[in-house]
Protein backbone atom coordinates (compact mmCIF):
# COMPACT_ATOMS: atom_id res chain seq x y z
CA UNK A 1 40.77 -5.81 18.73
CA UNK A 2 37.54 -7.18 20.35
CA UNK A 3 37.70 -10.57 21.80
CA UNK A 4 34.21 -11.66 22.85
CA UNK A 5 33.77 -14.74 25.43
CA UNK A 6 29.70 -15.87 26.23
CA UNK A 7 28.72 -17.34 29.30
CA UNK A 8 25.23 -18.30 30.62
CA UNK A 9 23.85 -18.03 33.69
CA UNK A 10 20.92 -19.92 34.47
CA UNK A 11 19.39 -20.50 38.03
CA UNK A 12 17.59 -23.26 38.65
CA UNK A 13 14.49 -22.52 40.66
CA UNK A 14 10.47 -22.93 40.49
CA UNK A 15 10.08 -19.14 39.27
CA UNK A 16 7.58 -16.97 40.97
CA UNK A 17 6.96 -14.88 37.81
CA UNK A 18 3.44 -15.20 35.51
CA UNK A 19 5.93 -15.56 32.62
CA UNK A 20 3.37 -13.88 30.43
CA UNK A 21 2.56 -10.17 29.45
CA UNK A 22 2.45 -9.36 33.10
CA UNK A 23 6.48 -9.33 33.49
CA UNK A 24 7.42 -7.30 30.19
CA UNK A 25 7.49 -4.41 32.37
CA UNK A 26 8.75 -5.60 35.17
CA UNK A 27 11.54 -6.92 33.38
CA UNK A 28 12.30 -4.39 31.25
CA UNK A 29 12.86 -2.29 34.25
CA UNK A 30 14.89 -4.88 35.87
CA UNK A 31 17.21 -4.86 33.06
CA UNK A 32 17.70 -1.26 33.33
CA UNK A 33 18.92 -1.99 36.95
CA UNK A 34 20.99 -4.83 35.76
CA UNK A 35 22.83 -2.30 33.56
CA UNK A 36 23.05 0.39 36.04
CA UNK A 37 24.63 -2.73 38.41
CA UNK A 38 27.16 -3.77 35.78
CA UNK A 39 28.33 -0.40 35.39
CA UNK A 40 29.44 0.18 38.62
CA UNK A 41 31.49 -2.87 38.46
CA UNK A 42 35.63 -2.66 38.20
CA UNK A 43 37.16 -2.79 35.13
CA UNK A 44 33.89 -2.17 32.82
CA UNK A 45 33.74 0.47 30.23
CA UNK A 46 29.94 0.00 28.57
CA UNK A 47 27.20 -2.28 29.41
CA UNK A 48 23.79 -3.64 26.97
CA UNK A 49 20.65 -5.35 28.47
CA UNK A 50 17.94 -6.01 26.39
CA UNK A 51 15.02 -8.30 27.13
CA UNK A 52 14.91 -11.57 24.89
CA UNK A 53 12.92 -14.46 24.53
CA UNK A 54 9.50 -15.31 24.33
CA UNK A 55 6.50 -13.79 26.63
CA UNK A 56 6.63 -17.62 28.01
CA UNK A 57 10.44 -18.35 28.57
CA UNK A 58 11.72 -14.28 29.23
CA UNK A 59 15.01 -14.08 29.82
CA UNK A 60 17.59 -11.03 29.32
CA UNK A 61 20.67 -10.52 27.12
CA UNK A 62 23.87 -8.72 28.04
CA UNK A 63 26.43 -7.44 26.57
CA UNK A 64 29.62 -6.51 28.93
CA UNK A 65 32.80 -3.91 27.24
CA UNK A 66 36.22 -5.00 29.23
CA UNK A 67 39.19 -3.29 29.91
CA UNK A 68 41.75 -5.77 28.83
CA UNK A 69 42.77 -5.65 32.40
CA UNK A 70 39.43 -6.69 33.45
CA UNK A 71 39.53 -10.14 35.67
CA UNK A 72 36.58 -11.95 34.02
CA UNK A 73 36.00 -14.63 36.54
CA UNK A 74 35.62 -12.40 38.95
CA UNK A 75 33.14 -9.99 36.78
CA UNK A 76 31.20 -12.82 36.38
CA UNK A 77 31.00 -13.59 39.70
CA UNK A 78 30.35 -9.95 41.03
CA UNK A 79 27.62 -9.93 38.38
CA UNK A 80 26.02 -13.12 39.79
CA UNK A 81 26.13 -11.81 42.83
CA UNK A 82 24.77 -8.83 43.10
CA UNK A 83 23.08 -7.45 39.65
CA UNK A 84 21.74 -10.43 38.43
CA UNK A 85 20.35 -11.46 41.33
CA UNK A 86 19.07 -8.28 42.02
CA UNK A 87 17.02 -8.51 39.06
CA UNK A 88 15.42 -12.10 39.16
CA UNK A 89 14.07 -10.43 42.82
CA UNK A 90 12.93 -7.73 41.34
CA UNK A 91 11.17 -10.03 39.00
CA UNK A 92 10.30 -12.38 41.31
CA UNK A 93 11.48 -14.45 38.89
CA UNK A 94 14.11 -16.50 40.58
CA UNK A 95 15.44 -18.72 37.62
CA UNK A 96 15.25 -16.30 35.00
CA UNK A 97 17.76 -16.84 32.83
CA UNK A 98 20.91 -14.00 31.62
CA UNK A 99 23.23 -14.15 29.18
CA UNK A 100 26.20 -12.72 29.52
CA UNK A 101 28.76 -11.66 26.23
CA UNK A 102 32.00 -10.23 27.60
CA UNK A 103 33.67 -8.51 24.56
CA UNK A 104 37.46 -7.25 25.86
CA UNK A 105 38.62 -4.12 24.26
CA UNK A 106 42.30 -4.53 23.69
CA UNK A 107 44.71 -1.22 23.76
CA UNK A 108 46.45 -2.42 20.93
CA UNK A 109 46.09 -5.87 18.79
CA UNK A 110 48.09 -8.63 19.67
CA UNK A 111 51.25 -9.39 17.91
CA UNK A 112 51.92 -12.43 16.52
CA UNK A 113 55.08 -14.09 15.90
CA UNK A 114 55.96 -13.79 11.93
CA UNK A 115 56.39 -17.41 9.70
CA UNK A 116 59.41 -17.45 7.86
CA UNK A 117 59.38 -17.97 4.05
């Protein structure tokens, strides 16, 4: 059983960036990073980054596989932290926003308690 939980992170910030055709690159190689990042992050078993948006409002889309373990706040926050701010440097684009999808992976589905008849 997959249990999926979307946050969005969104800096606010002027935003160094062109916004235009001169950041596609830029930030598809920044999302690379971010995934490498994420990766290395406890309790994580796959990670997705795609670029999204439009060439004027870029921002990136994630997709994050949990152990059912996993301590999302504190994923969120490492992510924050260190990968996704990593990449809006990299980009120079310091309120570019990321969406974040956590989608928990659950050993076995929940069981719930039967309704009697």
């Amino acid at each position: 059983m997959i249990r999926t939980l979307v946050r969005r992170v969104a800096r606010a910030g002027t935003g160094d960036g062109d916004g235009g055709r001169g950041a596609a690159v830029p930030l598809a190689m920044a999302a690379r990073e971010l995934a490498e990042g994420a990766r290395r992050l406890p309790g994580v078993q796959g990670v997705r980054v795609r670029p999204a948006g439009t060439a004027a409002r870029p921002r990136l889309a994630m997709t994050v596989v949990c152990a059912e373990e996993a301590d999302l706040a504190a994923l969120y926050t490492a992510l924050e932290k260190g990968p996704a701010d990593r990449c809006r440097s990299m980009t120079k684009m310091s309120d570019l926003p990321v969406t974040v999808r956590f989608k928990v992976v659950y050993r076995q589905s929940p069981t719930f308690p039967q309704t009697g008849a």
